[in-house]
Protein backbone atom coordinates (compact mmCIF):
# COMPACT_ATOMS: atom_id res chain seq x y z
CA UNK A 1 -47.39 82.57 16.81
CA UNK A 2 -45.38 83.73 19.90
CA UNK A 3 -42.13 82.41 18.33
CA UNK A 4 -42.54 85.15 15.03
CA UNK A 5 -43.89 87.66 17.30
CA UNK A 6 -40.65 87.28 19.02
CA UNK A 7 -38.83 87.51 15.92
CA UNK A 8 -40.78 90.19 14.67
CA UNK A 9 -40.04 92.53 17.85
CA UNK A 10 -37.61 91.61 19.67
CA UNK A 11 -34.85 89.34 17.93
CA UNK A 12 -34.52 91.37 14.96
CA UNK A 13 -34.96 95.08 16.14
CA UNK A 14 -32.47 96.45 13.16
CA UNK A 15 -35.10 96.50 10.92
CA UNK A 16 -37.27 99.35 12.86
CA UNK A 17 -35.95 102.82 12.02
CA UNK A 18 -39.02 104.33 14.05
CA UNK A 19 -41.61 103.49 16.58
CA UNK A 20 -44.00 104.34 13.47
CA UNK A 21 -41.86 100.88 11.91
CA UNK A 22 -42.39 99.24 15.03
CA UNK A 23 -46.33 99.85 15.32
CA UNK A 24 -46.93 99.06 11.42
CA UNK A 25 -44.99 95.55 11.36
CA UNK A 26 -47.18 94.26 14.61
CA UNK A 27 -50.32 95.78 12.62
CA UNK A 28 -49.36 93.69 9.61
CA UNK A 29 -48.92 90.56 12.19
CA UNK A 30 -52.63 91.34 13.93
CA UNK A 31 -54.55 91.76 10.51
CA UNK A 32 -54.78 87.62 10.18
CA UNK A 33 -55.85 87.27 13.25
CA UNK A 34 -58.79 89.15 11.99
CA UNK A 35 -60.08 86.11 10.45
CA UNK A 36 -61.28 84.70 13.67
CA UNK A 37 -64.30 87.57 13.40
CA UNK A 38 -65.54 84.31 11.09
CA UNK A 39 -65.88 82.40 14.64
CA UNK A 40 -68.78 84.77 16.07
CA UNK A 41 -70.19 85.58 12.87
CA UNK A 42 -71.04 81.58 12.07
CA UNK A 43 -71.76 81.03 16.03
CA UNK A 44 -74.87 84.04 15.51
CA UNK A 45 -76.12 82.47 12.47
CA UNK A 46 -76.29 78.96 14.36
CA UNK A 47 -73.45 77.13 13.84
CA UNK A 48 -71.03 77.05 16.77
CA UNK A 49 -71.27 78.19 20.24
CA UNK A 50 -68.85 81.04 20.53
CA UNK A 51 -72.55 83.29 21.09
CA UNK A 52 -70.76 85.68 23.76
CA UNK A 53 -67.21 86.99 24.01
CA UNK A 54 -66.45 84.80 27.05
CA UNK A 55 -67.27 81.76 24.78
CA UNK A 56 -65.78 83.08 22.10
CA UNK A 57 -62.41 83.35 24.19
CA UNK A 58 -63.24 79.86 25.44
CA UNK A 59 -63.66 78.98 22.04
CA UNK A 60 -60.34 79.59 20.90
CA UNK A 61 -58.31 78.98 23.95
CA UNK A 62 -59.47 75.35 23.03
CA UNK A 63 -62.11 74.90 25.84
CA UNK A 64 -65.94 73.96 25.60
CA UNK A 65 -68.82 76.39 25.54
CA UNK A 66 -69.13 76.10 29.50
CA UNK A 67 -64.99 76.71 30.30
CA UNK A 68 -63.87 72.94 30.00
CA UNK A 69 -60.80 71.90 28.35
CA UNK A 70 -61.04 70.15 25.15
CA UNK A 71 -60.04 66.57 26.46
CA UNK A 72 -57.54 68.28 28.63
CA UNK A 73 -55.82 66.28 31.20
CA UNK A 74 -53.31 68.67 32.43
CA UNK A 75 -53.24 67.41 35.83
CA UNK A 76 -53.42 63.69 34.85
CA UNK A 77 -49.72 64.57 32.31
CA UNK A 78 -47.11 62.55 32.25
CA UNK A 79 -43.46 61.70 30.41
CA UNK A 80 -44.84 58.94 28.92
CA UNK A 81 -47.58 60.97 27.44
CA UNK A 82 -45.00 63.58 26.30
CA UNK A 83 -42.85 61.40 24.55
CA UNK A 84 -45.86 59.79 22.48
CA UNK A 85 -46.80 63.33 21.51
CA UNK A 86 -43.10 63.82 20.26
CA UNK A 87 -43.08 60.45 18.18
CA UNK A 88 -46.40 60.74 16.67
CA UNK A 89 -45.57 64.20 15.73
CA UNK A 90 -42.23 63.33 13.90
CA UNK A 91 -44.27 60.22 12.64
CA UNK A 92 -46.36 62.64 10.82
CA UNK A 93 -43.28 64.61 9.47
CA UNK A 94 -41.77 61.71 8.52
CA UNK A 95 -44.44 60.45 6.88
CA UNK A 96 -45.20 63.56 4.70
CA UNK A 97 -41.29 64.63 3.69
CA UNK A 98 -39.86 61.13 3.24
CA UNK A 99 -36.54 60.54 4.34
CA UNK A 100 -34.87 62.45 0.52
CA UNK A 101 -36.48 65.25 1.32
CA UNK A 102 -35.71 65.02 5.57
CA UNK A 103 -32.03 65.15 4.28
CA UNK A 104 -31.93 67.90 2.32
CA UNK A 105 -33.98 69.86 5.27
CA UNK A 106 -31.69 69.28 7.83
CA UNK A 107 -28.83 70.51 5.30
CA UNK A 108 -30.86 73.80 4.95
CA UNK A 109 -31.01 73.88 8.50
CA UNK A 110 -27.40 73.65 8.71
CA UNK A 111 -26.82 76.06 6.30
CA UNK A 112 -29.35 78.46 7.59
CA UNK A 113 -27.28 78.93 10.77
CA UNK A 114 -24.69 80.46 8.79
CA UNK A 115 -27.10 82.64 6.90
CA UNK A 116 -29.80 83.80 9.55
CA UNK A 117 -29.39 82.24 12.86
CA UNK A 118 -32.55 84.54 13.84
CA UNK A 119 -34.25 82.81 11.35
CA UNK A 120 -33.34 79.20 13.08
CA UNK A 121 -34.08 79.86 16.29
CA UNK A 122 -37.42 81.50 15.98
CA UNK A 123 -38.31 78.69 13.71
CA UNK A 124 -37.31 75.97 16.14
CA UNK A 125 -38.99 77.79 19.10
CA UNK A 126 -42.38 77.36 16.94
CA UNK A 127 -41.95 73.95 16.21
CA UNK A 128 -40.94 73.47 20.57
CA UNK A 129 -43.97 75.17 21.16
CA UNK A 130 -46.40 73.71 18.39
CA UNK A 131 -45.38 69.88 20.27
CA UNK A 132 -45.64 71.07 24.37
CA UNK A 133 -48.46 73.10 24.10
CA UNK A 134 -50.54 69.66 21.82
CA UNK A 135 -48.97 67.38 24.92
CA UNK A 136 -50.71 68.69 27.42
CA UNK A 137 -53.76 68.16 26.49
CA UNK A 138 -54.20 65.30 23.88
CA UNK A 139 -52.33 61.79 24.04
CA UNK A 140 -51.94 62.00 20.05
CA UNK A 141 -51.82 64.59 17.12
CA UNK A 142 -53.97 64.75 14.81
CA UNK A 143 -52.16 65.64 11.67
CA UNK A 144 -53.41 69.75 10.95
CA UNK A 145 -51.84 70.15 14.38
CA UNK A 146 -48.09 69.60 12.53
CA UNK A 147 -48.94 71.95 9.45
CA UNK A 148 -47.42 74.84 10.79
CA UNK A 149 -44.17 73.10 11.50
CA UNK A 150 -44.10 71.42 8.28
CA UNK A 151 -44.28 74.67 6.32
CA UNK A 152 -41.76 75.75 8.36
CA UNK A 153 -39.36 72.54 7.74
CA UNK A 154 -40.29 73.45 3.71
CA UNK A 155 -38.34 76.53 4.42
CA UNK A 156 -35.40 73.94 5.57
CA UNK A 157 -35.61 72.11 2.67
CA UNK A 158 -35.42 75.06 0.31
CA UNK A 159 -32.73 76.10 1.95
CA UNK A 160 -31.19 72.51 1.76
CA UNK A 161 -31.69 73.05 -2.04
CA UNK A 162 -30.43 76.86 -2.24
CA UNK A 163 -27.02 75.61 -0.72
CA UNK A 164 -27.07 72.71 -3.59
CA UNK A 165 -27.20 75.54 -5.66
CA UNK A 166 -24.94 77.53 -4.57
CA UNK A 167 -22.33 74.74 -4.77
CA UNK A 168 -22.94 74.36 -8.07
CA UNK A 169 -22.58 77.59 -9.30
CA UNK A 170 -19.07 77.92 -7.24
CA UNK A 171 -17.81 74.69 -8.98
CA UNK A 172 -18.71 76.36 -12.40
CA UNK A 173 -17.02 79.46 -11.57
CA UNK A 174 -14.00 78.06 -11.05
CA UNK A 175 -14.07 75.57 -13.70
CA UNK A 176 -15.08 78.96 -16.34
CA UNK A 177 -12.00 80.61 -14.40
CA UNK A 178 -9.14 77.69 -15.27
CA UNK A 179 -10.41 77.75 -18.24
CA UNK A 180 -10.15 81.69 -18.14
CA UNK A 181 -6.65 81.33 -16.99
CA UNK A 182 -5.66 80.16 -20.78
CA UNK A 183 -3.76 82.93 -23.16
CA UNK A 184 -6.09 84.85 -24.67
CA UNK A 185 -4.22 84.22 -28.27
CA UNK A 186 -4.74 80.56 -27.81
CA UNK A 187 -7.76 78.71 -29.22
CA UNK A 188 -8.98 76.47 -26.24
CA UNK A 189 -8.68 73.06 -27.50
CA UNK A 190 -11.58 71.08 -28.53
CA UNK A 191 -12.02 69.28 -25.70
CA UNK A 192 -12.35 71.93 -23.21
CA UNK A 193 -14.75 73.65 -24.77
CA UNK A 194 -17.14 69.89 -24.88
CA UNK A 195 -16.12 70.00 -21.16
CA UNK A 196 -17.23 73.50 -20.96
CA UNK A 197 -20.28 72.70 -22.34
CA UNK A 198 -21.57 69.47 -20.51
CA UNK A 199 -20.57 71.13 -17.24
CA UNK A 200 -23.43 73.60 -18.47
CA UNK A 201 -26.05 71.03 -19.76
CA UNK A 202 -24.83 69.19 -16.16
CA UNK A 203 -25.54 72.02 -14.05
CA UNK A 204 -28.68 73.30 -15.83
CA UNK A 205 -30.11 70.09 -15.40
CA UNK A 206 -29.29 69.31 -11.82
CA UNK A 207 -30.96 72.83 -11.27
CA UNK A 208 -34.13 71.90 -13.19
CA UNK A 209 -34.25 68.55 -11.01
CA UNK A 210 -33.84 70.70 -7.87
CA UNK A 211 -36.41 72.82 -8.52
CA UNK A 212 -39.05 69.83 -9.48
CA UNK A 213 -37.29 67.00 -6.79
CA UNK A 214 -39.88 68.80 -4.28
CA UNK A 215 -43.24 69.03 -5.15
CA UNK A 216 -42.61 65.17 -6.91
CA UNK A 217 -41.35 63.69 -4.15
CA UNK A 218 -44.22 65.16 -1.63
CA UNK A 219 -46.12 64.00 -4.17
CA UNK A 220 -45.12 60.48 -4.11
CA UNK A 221 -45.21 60.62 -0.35
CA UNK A 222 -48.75 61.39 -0.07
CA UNK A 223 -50.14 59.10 -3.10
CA UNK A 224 -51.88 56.91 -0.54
CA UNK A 225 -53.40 59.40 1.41
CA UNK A 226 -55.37 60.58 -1.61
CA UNK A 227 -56.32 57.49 -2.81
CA UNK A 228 -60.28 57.27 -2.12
CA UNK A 229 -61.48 54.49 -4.24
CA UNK A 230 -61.98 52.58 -0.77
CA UNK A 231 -64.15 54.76 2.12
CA UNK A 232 -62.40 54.98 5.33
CA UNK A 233 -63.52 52.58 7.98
CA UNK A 234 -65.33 55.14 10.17
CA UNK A 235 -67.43 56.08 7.20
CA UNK A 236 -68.30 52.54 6.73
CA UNK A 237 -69.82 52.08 10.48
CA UNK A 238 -72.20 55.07 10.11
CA UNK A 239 -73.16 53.97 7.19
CA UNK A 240 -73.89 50.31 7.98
CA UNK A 241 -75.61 52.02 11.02
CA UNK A 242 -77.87 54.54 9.00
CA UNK A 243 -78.85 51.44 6.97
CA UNK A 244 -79.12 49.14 10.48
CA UNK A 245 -81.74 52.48 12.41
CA UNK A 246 -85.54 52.70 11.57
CA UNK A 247 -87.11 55.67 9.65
CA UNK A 248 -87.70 58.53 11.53
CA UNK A 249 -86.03 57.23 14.51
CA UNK A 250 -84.03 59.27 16.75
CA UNK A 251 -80.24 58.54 17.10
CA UNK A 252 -78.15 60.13 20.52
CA UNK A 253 -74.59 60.91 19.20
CA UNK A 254 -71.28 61.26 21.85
CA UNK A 255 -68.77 60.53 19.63
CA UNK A 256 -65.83 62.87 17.78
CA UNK A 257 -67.18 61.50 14.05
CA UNK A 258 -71.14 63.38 14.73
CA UNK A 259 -70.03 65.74 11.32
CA UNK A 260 -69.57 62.25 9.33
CA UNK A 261 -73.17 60.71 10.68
CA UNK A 262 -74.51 64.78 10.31
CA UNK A 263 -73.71 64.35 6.52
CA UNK A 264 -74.63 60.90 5.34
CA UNK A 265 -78.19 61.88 7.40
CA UNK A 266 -78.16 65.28 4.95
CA UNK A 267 -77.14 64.24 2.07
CA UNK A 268 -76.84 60.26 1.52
CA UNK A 269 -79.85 58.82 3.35
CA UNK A 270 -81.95 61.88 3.73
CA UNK A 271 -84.84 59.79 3.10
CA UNK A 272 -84.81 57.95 6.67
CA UNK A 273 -85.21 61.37 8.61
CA UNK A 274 -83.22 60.22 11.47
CA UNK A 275 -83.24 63.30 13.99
CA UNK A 276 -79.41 63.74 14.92
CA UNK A 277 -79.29 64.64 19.17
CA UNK A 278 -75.42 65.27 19.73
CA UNK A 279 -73.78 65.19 23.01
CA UNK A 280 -73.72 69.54 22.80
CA UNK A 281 -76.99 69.92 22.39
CA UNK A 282 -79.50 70.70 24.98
CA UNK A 283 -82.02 68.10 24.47
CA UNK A 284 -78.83 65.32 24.74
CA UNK A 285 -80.71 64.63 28.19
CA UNK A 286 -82.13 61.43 30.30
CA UNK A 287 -85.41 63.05 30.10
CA UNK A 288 -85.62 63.70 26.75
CA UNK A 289 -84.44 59.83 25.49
CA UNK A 290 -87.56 58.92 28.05
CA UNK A 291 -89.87 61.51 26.60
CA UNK A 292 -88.91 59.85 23.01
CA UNK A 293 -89.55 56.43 23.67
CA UNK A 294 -92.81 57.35 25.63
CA UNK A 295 -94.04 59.15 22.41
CA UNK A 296 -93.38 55.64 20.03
CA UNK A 297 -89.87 56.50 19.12
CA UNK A 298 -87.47 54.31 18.27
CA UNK A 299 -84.05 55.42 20.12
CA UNK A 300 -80.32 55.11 18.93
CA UNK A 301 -77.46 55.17 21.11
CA UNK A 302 -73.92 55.82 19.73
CA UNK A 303 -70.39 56.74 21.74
CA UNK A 304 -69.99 56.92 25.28
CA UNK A 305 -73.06 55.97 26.97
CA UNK A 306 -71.53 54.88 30.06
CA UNK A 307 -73.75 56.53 32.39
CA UNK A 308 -76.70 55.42 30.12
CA UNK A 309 -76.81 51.85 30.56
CA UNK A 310 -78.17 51.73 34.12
CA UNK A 311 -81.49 52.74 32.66
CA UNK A 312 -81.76 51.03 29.46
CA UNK A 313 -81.72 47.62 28.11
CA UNK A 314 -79.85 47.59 25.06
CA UNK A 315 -79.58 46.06 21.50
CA UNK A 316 -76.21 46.38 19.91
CA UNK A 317 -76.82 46.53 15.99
CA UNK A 318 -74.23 45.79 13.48
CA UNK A 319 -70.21 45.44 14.57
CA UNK A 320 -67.98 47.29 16.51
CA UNK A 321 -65.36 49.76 14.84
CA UNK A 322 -62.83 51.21 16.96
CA UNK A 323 -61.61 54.41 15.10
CA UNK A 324 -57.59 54.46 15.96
CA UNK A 325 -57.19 57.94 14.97
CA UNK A 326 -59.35 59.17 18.43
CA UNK A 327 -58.85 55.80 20.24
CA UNK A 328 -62.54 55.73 20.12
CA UNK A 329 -64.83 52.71 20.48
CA UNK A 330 -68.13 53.47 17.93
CA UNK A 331 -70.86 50.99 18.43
CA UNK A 332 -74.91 51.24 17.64
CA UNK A 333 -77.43 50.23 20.56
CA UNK A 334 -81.05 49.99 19.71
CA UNK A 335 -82.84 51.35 23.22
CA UNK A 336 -85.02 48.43 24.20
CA UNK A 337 -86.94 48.49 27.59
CA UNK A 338 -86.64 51.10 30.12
CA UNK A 339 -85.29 50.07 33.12
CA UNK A 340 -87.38 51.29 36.41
């Protein structure tokens, strides 16, 4: 966003033939940002936390409800960390584009310095800013966090395919102007004019295979990912754990995967009216686990319950999954005894 509000107003002033110019083209770039009225909206009808403009602004500055950072470690940063960011991110690239398509981007790219360096070096400053600004505060990326610098590297690649293009056509101009070059009383032979005409069929199909290359090949690329006849792995734990917990038990959630246990409880297995408590909530409390097991509940404990264990005895149910995507450990424990 700050890169192409750069561009917008600063880079490329040429285009503003008034302040009225000026005012109207950062209107235009504000409008989106509009969209984030959806935030508070959802948060007032009960589904977020962004209740008050402070949390709202918390909210989308990527901090918590009470001012803390998202899983922020800025002060505990770090090369190594940096570098990992930068690898998984052009991991993610990589394995989107392909290396075909990774060629004929960084063509474009080339060829877009010659026809709108502005262009490239807004571009690039979004894609700089897209990788510090996810390393300081996560040791991975999660793959929506590279969108916006893949649809900017699909700008590279049409390029990459516009200077394909307009190769071709230069090559059949000058083959049409040799040909040209003939005495107009002359017939052109008979095999110029096949030459003529498979240059045509040539070029006409090389254009229809540009124009199709990219959408197939992202295609074939992301076959795998789309494949869903198997669950993933994650979905698999809460489900053998959902099958593993008690009717009407009550299940205490710290984990990043709460929205995959929230919808198997709403819509798969419904029928076991398992009360969800996650870590956000205000009843996620010492007190309250104590106040459930008093009352004959049967108590669930899933995610980081470090500073948990000290005052329960626990039953693990079921296996271990460690989720690689979040580096997370998930594991069911069936609250026993109370420790005094």
């Amino acid at each position: 966003m700050p890169a192409f509000l750069l561009y917008i107003v600063i880079i490329k002033p040429v285009i503003f033939k008034s302040v009225k110019a000026v005012f109207l083209r950062i209107l235009f770039f504000i409008i989106p940002l509009f969209l984030y009225a959806f935030i508070p909206k959802r948060s007032l009808q009960g589904y977020g936390p962004a209740t008050t403009l402070q949390k709202f602004i918390y909210h989308i500055t990527g901090r918590k409800s009470t001012g803390e950072f998202h899983g922020g470690f800025y002060q505990k940063n770090s090369l190594h960390n940096i570098l990992k960011v930068v690898y998984d991110f052009l991991l993610i690239i990589y394995r989107n584009f392909g290396i075909f398509l990774l060629v004929i981007a960084a063509v474009g790219f080339i060829y877009l310095i010659r026809k709108n360096i502005k262009f490239v070096l807004t571009s690039i400053l979004a894609i700089i800013l897209s990788i510090a600004i996810t390393s300081q505060y996560l040791g991975w990326v999660p793959e929506n966090y590279a969108l916006d610098s893949m649809l900017i590297i699909t700008f590279y690649i049409s390029a990459g395919f516009l200077f394909i293009y307009d190769i071709l056509i230069i090559a059949f101009n000058k083959s049409q102007k040799k040909i040209s070059l003939k005495p107009e009383s002359m017939i052109l032979p008979l095999d110029d004019v096949k030459k003529s005409t498979f240059f045509k069929f040539c070029l006409l199909t090389l254009l229809f295979l540009i124009v199709f290359s990219q959408p197939v090949l992202f295609a074939a690329n992301n076959y795998k990912k789309v494949d869903l006849s198997k669950p993933e792995g994650v979905y698999l734990f809460w489900d053998n754990g959902f099958k593993a917990m008690e009717p009407g038990s009550i299940a205490y959630l710290n984990v990043t995967s709460e929205n995959i246990a929230e919808f198997i409880n709403l819509y798969e297995q419904q029928d076991k009216k398992i009360i969800l408590v996650a870590q956000k909530d205000k009843d996620y409390t010492l007190e309250s686990i104590i106040e459930g097991l008093t009352k004959g509940k049967t108590v669930y404990l899933v995610g980081n319950i470090s500073f948990l264990k000290k005052y329960f005895n626990l039953e693990q149910k079921g296996e271990q999954y460690f989720w690689k995507q979040y580096n997370e450990n998930l594991a069911l424990f069936k609250v026993t005894i109370v420790v005094k």
